[in-house]
C-alpha atoms as a PDB file:
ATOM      1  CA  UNK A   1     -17.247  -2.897  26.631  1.00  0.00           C
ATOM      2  CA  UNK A   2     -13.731  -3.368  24.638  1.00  0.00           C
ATOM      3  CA  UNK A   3     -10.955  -0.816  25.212  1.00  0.00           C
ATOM      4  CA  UNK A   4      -9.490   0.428  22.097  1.00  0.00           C
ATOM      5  CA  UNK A   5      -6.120   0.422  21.391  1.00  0.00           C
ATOM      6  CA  UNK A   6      -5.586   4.510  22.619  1.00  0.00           C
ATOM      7  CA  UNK A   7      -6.714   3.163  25.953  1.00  0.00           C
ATOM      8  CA  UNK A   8      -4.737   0.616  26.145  1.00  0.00           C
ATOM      9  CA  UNK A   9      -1.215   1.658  25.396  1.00  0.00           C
ATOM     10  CA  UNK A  10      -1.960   5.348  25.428  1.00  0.00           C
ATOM     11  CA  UNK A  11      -1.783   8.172  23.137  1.00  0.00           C
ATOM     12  CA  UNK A  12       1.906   8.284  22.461  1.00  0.00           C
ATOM     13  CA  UNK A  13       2.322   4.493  21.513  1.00  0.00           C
ATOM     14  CA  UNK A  14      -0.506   4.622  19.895  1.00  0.00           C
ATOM     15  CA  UNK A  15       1.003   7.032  17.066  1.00  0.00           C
ATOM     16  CA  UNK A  16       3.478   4.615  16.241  1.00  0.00           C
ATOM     17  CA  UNK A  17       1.200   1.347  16.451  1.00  0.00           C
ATOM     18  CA  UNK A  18       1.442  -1.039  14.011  1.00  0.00           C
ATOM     19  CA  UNK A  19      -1.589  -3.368  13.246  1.00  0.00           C
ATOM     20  CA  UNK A  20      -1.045  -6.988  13.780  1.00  0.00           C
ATOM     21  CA  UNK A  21      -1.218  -9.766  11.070  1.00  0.00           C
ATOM     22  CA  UNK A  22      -4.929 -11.396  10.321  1.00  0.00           C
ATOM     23  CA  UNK A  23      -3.801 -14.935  10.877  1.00  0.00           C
ATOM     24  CA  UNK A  24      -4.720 -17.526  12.972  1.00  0.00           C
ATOM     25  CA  UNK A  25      -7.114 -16.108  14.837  1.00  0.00           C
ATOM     26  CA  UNK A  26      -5.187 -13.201  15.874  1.00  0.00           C
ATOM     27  CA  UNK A  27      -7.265 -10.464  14.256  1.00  0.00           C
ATOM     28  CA  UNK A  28      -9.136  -8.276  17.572  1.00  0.00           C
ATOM     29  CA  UNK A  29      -6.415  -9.580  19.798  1.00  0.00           C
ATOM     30  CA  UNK A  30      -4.528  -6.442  21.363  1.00  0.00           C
ATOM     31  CA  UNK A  31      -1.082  -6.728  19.675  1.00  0.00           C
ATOM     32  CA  UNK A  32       2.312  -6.036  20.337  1.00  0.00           C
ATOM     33  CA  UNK A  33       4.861  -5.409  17.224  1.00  0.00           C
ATOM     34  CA  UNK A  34       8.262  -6.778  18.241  1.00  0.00           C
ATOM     35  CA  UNK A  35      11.762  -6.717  16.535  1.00  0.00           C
ATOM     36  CA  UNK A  36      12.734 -10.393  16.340  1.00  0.00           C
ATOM     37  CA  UNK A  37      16.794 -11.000  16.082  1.00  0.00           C
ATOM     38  CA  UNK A  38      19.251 -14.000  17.123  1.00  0.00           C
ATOM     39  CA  UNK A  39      22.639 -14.725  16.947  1.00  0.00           C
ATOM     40  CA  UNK A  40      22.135 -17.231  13.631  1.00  0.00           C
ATOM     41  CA  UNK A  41      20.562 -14.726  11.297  1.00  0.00           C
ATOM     42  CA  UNK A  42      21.841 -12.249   9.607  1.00  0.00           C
ATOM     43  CA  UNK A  43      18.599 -10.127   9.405  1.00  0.00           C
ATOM     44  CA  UNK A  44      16.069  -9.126  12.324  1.00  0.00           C
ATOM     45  CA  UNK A  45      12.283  -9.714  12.023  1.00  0.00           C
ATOM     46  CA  UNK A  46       9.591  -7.557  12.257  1.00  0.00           C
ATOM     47  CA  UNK A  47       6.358  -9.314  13.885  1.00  0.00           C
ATOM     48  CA  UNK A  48       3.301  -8.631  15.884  1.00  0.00           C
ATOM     49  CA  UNK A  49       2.303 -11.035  18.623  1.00  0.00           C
ATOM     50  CA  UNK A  50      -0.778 -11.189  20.548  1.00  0.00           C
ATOM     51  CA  UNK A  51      -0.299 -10.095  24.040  1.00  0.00           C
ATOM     52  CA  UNK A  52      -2.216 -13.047  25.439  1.00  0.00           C
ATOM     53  CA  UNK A  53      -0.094 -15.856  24.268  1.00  0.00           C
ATOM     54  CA  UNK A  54       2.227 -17.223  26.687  1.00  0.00           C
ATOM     55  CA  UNK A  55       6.147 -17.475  26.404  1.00  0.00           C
ATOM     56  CA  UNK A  56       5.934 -21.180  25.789  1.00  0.00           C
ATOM     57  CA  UNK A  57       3.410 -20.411  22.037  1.00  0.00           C
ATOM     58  CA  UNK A  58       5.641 -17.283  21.688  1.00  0.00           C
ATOM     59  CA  UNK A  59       9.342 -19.961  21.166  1.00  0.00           C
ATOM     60  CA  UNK A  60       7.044 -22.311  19.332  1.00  0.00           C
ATOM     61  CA  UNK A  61       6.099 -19.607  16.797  1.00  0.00           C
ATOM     62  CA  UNK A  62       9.907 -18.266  16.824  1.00  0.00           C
ATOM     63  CA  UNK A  63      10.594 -21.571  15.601  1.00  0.00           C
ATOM     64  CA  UNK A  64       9.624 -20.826  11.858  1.00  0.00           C
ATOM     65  CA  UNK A  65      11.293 -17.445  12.058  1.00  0.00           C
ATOM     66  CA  UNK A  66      14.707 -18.392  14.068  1.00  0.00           C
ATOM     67  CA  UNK A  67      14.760 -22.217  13.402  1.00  0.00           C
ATOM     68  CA  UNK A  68      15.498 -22.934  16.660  1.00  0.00           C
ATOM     69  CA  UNK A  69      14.147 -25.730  18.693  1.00  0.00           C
ATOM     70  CA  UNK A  70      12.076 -24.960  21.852  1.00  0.00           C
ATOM     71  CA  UNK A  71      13.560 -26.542  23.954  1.00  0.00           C
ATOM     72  CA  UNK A  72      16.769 -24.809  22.855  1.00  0.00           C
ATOM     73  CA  UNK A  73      15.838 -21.088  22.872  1.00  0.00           C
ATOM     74  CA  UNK A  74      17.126 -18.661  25.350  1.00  0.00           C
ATOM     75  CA  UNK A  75      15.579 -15.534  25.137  1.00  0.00           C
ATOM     76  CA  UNK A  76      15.770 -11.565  26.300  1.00  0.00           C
ATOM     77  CA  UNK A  77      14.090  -8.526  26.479  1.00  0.00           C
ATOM     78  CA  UNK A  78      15.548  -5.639  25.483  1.00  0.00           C
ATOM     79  CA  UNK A  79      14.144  -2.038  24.433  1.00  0.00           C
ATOM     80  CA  UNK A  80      14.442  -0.070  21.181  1.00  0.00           C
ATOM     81  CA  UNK A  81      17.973   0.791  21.468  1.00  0.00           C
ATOM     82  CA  UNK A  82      18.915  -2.961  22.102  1.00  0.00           C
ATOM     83  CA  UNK A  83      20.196  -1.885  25.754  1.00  0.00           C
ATOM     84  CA  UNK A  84      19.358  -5.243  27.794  1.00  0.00           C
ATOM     85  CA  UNK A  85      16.269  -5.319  30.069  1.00  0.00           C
ATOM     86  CA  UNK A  86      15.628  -8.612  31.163  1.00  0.00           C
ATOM     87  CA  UNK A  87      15.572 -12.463  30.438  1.00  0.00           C
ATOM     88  CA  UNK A  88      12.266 -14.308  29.628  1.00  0.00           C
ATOM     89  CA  UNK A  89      11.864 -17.763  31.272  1.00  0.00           C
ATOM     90  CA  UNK A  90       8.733 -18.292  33.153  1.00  0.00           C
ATOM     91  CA  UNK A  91       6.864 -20.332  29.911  1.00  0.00           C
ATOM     92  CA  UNK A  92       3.462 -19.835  31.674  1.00  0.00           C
ATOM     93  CA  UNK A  93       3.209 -16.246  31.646  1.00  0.00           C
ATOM     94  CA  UNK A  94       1.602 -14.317  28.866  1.00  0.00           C
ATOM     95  CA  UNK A  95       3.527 -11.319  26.754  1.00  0.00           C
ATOM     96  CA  UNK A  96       1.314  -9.238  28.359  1.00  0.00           C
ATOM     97  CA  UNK A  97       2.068 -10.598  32.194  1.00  0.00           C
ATOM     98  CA  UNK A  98       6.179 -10.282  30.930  1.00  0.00           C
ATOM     99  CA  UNK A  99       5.557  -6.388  30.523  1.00  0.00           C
ATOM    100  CA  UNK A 100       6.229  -6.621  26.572  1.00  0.00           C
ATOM    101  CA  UNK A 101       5.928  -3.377  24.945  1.00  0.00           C
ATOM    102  CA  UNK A 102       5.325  -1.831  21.558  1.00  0.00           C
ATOM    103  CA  UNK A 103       8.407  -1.690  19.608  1.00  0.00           C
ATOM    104  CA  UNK A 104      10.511  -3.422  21.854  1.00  0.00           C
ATOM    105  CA  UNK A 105      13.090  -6.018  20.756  1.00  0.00           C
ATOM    106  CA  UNK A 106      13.486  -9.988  21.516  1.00  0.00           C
ATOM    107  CA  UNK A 107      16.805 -10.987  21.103  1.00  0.00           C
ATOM    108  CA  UNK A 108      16.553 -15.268  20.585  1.00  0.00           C
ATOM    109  CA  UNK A 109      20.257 -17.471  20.633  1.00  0.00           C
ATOM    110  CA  UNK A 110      20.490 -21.447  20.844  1.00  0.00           C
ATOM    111  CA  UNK A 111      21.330 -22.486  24.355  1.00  0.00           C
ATOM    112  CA  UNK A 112      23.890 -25.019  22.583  1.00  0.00           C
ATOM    113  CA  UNK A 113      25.108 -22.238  19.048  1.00  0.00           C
ATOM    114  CA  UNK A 114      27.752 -19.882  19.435  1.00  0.00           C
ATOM    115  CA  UNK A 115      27.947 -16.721  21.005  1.00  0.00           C
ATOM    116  CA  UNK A 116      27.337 -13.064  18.529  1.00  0.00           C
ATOM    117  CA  UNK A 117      28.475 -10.103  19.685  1.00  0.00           C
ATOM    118  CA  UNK A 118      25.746  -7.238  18.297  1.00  0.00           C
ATOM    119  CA  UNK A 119      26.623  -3.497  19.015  1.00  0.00           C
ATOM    120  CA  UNK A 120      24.193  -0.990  20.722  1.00  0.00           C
ATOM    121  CA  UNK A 121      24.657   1.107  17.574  1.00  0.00           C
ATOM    122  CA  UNK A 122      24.238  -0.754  13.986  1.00  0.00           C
ATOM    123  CA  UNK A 123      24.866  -4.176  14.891  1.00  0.00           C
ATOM    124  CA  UNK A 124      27.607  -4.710  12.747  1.00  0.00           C
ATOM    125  CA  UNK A 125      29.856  -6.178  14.588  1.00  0.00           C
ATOM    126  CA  UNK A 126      29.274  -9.721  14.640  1.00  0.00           C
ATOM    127  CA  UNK A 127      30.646 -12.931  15.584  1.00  0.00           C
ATOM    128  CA  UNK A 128      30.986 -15.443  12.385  1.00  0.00           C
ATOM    129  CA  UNK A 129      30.914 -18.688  13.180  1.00  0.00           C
ATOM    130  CA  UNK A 130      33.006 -21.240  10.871  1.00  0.00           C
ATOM    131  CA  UNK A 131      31.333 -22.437   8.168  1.00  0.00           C
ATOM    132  CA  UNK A 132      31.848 -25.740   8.589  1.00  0.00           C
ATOM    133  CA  UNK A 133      31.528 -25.996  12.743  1.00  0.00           C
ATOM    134  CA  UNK A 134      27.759 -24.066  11.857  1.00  0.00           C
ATOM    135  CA  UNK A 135      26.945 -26.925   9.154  1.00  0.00           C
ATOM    136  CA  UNK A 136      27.577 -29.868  12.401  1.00  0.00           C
ATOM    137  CA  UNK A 137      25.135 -27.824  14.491  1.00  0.00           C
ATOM    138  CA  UNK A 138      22.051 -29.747  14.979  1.00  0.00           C
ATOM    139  CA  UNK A 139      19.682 -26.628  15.692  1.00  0.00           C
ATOM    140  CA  UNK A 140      21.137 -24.058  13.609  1.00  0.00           C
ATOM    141  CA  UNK A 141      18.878 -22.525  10.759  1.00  0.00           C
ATOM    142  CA  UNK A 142      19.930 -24.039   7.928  1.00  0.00           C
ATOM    143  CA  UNK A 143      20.005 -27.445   9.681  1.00  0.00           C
ATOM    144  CA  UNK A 144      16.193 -26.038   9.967  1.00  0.00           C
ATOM    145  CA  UNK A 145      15.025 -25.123   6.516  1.00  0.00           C
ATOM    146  CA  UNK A 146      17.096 -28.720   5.474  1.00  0.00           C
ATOM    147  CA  UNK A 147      14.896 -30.233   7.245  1.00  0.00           C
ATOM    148  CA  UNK A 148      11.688 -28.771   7.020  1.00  0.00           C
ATOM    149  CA  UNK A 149      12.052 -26.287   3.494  1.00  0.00           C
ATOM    150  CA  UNK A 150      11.531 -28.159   0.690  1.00  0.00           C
ATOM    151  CA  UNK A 151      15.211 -28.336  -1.311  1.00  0.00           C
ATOM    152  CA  UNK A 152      13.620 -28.011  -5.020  1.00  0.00           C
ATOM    153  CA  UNK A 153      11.708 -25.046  -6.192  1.00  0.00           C
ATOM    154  CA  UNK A 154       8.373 -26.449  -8.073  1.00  0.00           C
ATOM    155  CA  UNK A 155       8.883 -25.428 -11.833  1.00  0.00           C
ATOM    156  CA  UNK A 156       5.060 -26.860 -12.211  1.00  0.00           C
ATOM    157  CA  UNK A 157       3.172 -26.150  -9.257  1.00  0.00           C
ATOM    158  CA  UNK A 158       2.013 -30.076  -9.350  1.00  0.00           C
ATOM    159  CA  UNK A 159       3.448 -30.041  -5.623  1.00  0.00           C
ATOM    160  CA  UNK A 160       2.076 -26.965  -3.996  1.00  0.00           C
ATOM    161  CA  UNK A 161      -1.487 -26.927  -2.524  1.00  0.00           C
ATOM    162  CA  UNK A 162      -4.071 -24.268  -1.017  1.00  0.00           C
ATOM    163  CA  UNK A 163      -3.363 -23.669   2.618  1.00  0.00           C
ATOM    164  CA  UNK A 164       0.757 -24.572   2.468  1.00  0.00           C
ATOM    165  CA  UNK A 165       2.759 -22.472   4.455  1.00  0.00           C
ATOM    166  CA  UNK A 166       5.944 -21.440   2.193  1.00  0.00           C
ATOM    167  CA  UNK A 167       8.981 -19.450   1.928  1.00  0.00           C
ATOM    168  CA  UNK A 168       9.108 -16.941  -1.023  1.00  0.00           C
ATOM    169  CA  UNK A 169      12.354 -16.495  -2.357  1.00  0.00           C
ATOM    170  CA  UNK A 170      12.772 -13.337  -4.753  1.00  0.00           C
ATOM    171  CA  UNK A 171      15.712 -12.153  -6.292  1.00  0.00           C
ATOM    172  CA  UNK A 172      17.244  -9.056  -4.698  1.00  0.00           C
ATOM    173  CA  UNK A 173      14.569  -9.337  -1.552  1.00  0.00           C
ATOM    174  CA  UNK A 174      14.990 -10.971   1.640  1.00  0.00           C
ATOM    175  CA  UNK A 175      12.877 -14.515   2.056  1.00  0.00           C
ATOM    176  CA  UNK A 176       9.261 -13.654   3.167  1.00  0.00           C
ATOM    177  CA  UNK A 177       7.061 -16.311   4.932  1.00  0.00           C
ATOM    178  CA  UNK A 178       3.374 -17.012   3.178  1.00  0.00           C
ATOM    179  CA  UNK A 179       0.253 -19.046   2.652  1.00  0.00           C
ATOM    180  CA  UNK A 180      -0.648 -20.199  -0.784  1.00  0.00           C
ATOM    181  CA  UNK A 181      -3.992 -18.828  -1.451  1.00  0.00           C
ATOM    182  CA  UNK A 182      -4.510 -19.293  -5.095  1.00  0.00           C
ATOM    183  CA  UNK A 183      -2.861 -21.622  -7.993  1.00  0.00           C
ATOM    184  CA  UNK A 184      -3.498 -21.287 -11.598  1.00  0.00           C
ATOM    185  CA  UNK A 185      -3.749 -19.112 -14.732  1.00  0.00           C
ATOM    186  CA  UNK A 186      -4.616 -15.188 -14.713  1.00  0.00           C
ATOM    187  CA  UNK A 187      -5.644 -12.890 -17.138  1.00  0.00           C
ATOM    188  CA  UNK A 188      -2.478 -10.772 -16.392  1.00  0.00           C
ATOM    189  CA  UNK A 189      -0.131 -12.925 -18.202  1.00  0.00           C
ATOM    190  CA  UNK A 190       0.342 -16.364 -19.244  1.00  0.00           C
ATOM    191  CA  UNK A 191       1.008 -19.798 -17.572  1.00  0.00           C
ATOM    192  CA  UNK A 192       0.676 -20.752 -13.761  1.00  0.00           C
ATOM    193  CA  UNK A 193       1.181 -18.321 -10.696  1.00  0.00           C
ATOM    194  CA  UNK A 194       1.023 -18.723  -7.120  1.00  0.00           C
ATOM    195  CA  UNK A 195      -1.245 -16.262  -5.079  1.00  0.00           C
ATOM    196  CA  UNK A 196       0.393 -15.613  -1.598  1.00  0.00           C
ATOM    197  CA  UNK A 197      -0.934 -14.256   1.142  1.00  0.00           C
ATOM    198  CA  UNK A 198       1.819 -12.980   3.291  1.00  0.00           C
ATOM    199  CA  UNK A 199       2.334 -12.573   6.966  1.00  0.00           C
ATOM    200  CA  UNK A 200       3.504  -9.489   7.044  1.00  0.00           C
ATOM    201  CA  UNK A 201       2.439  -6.931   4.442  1.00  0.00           C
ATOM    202  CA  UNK A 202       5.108  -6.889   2.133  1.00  0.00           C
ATOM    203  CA  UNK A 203       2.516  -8.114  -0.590  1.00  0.00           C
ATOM    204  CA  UNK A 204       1.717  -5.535  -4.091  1.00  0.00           C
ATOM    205  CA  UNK A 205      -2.331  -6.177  -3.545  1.00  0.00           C
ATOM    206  CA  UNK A 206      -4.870  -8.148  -1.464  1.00  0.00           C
ATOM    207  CA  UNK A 207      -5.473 -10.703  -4.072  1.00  0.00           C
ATOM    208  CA  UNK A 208      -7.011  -9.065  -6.844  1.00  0.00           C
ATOM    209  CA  UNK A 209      -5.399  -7.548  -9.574  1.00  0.00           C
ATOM    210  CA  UNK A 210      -6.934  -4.994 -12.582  1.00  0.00           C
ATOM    211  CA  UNK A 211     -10.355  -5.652 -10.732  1.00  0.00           C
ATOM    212  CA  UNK A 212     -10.326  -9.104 -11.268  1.00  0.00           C
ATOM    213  CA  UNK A 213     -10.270 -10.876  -7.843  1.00  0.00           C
ATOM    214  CA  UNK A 214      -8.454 -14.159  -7.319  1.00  0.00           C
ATOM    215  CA  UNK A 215      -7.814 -14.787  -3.605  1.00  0.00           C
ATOM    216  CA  UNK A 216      -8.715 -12.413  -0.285  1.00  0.00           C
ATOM    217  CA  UNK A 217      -5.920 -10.982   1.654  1.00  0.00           C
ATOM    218  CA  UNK A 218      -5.332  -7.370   3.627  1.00  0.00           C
ATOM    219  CA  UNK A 219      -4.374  -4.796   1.524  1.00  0.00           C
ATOM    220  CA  UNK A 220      -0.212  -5.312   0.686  1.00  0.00           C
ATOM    221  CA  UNK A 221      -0.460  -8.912   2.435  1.00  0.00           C
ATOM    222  CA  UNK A 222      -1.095 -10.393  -1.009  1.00  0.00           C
ATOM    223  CA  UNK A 223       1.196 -11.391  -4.026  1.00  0.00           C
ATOM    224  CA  UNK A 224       1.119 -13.384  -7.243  1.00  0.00           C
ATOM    225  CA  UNK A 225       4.909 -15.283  -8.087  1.00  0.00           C
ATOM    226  CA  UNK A 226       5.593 -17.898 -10.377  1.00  0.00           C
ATOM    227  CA  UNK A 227       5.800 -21.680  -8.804  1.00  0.00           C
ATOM    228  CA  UNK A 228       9.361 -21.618  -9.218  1.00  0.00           C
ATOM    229  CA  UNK A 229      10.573 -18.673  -6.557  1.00  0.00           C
ATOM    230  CA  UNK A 230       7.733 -21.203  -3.881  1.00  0.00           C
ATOM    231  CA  UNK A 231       9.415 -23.414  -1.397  1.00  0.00           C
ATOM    232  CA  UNK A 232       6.666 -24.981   1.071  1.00  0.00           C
ATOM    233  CA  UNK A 233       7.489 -25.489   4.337  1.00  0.00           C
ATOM    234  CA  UNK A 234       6.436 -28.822   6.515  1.00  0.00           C
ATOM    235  CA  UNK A 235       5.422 -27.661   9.417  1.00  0.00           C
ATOM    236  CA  UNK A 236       7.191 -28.829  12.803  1.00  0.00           C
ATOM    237  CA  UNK A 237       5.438 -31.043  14.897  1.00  0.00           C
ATOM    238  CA  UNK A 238       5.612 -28.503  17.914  1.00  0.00           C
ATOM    239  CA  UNK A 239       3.976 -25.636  16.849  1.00  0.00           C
ATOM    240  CA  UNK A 240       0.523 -24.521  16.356  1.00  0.00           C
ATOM    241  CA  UNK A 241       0.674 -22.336  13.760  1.00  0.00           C
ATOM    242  CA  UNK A 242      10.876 -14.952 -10.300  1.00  0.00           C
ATOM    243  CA  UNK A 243       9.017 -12.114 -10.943  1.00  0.00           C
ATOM    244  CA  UNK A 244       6.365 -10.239  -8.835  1.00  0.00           C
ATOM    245  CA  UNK A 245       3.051  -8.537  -9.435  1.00  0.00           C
END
């Protein structure tokens, strides 16, 4: 017999749960929903993780959200208010066996970047690193999406394909992280868009549009943009994993 969620986190947390992305076999899995930051981006993350993967899948999955290598990634544990709790180093155990909670936060830095100082309150205060000493480092994020983010938009879609992971870029919006789901013409308005199904719902529909369906997705995890604000991502050999309507 499966436990639901109020049984397994209690009545409290459960009032503030958040349910976990449908991706990669995920769906089912008890969840927990984690704020993701680092001393290299300027933004943190919201993400849920399954509470049975180990720490080792856990830095291979921060890899397309930090773009930091594994073998690089020091990590901690600390709780809603950013007050430290504890470092995470045994790879082997699972999120759950670390004592991961709901809401908690995972602060990520490269072993081999610089230091950021983030304050308890608004983390404002931040180290900047010179621009040029952050360009020679090797495992820094935008030595990442050089590498592995394509560096044209596609204008035509002739390069994009079903099943690409990509980065959606959107002016006035932070960059979300997608799946291409559908390519092609609508009945919405003319020429060639881009269905995405996001992984985190940040989407305007679940892939249909004025009744007319085009792709599935969860409600707000799906999107239509124009081939142009797509930049697909090649995957890393180390882990598993214009205008909007």
């Amino acid at each position: 017999m499966k436990r639901s969620v109020a049984d397994s986190i209690g009545k409290s947390d459960t009032e503030n749960f958040r349910s976990a992305s449908i991706k990669n076999g995920d769906a089912n899995e008890m969840s927990v929903h984690l704020t993701i930051i680092s001393n290299i981006t300027e933004f943190p993350y919201e993400k849920s993780f399954p509470n049975s993967i180990t720490l080792k899948e856990f830095k291979k999955r921060l890899v397309l959200i930090i773009g930091i290598d594994t073998a690089d990634i020091y990590i901690e544990l600390r709780d809603k208010e950013n007050q430290f709790i504890k470092k995470l180093t045994d790879d082997n155990a699972t999120l759950e066996d670390l004592d991961i909670k709901q809401g908690q936060t995972i602060y990520v830095e490269s072993k081999n970047g610089a230091q950021t100082v983030v304050s308890n309150d608004d983390m404002t205060n931040r180290y900047v690193m010179d621009d040029h000493k952050y360009e020679q480092l090797n495992d820094s994020l935008r030595a990442f999406k050089k590498k592995f983010v394509s560096s044209t938009n596609n204008q035509d879609a002739s390069n994009l394909q079903l099943g690409q992971k990509c980065i959606i870029r959107l002016p006035g919006v932070s960059e979300r992280v997608g799946t291409i789901s559908f390519i092609g013409e609508t009945h919405f308005k003319p020429g060639i868009w881009v269905g995405i199904t996001y992984e985190e719902p940040f989407g305007k529909n679940d892939g249909s549009f004025e009744g007319k369906r085009y792709f599935t997705a969860s409600p707000n995890y799906g999107s239509f943009v124009r081939p142009n604000n797509v930049y697909t991502i090649e995957e890393p050999n180390n882990t598993n994993e214009m205008e909007e309507i």
